[in-house]
Protein backbone atom coordinates (compact mmCIF):
# COMPACT_ATOMS: atom_id res chain seq x y z
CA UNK A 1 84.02 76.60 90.97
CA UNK A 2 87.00 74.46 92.38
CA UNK A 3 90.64 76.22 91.87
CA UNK A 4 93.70 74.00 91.57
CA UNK A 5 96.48 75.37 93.90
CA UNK A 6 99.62 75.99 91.74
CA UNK A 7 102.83 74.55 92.71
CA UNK A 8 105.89 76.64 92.51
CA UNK A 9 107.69 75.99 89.25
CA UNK A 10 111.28 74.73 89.55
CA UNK A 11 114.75 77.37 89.51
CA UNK A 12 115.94 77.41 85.77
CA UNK A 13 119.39 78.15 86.72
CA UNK A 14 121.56 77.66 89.57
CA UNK A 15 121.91 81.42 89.76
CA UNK A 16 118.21 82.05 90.62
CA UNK A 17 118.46 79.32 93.32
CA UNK A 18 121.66 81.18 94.75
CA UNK A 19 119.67 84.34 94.34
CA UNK A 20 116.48 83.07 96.20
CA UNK A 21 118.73 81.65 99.23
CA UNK A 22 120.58 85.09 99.39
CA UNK A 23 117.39 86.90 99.46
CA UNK A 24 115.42 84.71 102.10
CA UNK A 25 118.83 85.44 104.77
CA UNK A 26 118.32 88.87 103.87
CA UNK A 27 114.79 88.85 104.78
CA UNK A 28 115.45 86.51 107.47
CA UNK A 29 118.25 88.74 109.29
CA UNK A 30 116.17 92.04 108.89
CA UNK A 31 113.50 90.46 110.90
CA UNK A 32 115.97 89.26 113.45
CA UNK A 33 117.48 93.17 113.59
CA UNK A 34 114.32 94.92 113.40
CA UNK A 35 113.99 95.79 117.15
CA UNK A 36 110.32 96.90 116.73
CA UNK A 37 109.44 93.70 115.02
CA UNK A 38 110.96 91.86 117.86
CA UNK A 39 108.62 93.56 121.11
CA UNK A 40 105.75 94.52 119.53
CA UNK A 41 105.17 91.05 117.29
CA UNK A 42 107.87 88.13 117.90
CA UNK A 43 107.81 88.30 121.99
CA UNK A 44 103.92 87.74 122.04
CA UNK A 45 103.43 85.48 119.61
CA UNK A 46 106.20 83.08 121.53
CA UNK A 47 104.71 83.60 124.47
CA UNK A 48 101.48 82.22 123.00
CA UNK A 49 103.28 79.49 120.95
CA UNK A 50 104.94 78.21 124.64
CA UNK A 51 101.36 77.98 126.00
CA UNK A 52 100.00 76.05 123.27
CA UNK A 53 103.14 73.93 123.40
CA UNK A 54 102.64 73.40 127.24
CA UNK A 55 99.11 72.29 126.39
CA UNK A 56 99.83 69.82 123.92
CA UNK A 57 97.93 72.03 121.20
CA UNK A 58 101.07 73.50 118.75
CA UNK A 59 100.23 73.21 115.17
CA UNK A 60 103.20 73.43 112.97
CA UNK A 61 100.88 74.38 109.70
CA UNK A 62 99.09 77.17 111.79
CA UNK A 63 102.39 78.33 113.51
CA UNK A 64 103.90 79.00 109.93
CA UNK A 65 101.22 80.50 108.48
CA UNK A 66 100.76 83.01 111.67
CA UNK A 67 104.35 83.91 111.51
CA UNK A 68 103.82 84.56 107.61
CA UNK A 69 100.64 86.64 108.07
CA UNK A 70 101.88 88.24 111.56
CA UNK A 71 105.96 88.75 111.48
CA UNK A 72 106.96 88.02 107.80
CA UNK A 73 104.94 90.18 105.55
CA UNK A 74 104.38 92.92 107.94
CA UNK A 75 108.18 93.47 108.17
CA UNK A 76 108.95 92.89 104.66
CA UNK A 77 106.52 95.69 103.96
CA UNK A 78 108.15 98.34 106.48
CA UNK A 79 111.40 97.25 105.07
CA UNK A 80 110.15 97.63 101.32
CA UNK A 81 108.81 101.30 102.49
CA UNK A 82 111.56 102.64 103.76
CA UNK A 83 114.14 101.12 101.16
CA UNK A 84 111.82 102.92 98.29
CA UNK A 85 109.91 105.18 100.18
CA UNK A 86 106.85 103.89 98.40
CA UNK A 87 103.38 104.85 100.52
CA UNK A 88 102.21 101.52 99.69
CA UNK A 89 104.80 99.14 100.90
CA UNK A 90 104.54 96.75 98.37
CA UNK A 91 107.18 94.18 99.71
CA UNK A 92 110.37 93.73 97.87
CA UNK A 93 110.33 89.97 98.50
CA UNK A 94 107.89 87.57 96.65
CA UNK A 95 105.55 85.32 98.37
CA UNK A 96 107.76 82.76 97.49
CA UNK A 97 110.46 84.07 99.56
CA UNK A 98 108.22 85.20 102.79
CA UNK A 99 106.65 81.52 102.82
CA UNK A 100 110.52 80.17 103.16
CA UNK A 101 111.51 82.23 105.84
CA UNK A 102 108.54 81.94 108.00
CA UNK A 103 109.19 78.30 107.58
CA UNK A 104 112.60 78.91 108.35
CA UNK A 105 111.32 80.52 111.51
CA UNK A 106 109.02 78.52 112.52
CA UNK A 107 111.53 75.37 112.58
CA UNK A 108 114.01 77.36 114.14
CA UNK A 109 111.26 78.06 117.17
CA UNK A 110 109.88 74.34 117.13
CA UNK A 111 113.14 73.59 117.98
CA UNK A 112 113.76 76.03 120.98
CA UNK A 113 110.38 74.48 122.04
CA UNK A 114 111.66 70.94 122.13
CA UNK A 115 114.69 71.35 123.36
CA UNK A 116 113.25 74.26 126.05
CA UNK A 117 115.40 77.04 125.19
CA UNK A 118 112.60 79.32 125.92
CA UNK A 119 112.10 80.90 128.98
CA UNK A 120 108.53 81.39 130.62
């Protein structure tokens, strides 16, 4: 059986798009902040993201999705956990949101990478 991918419906109001671009900073600045986050998962992963650059091998698709699946919804999870001190650490933030911000991320590296603001 073939599934359709569905595409994000639309903002009603101009209050849920303020709303969603107040929640992805948020999100965004916690992982920033989070000093754990930052040595233990952001450090490596631009290491590795400098080597594939310096090969000629970066992917911007697979960059975004392994910052979603290896920064974004691990931190939005501790976050969630210790905001409701829920043992599950279902995040606060939709998939919608995490998606934007590692996309937000991701940019935000590609252009370090370009412009060789990283060090090696």
């Amino acid at each position: 059986m073939i599934y359709k991918k569905r595409k994000a419906k639309p903002f009603k109001s101009e209050w849920n798009k303020q709303n969603f671009e107040s929640s992805i900073n948020e999100l965004d600045i916690m992982i920033d902040n989070d000093y754990d986050t930052y040595k233990q998962r952001i450090v490596p992963l631009q290491k590795n993201y400098q080597k594939k650059w310096d090969k000629g091998r970066f992917d911007f698709a697979k960059a975004e999705k392994g910052i979603f699946n290896l920064i974004v919804t691990p931190t939005a999870r501790k976050v969630s956990k210790e905001a409701r001190a829920n043992q599950w650490g279902t995040p606060i933030w939709g998939v919608r949101e995490r998606k934007a911000v590692a996309k937000r991320i991701t940019r935000k590296w590609r252009d370090d990478l370009v412009s060789n603001n990283w060090s090696k």
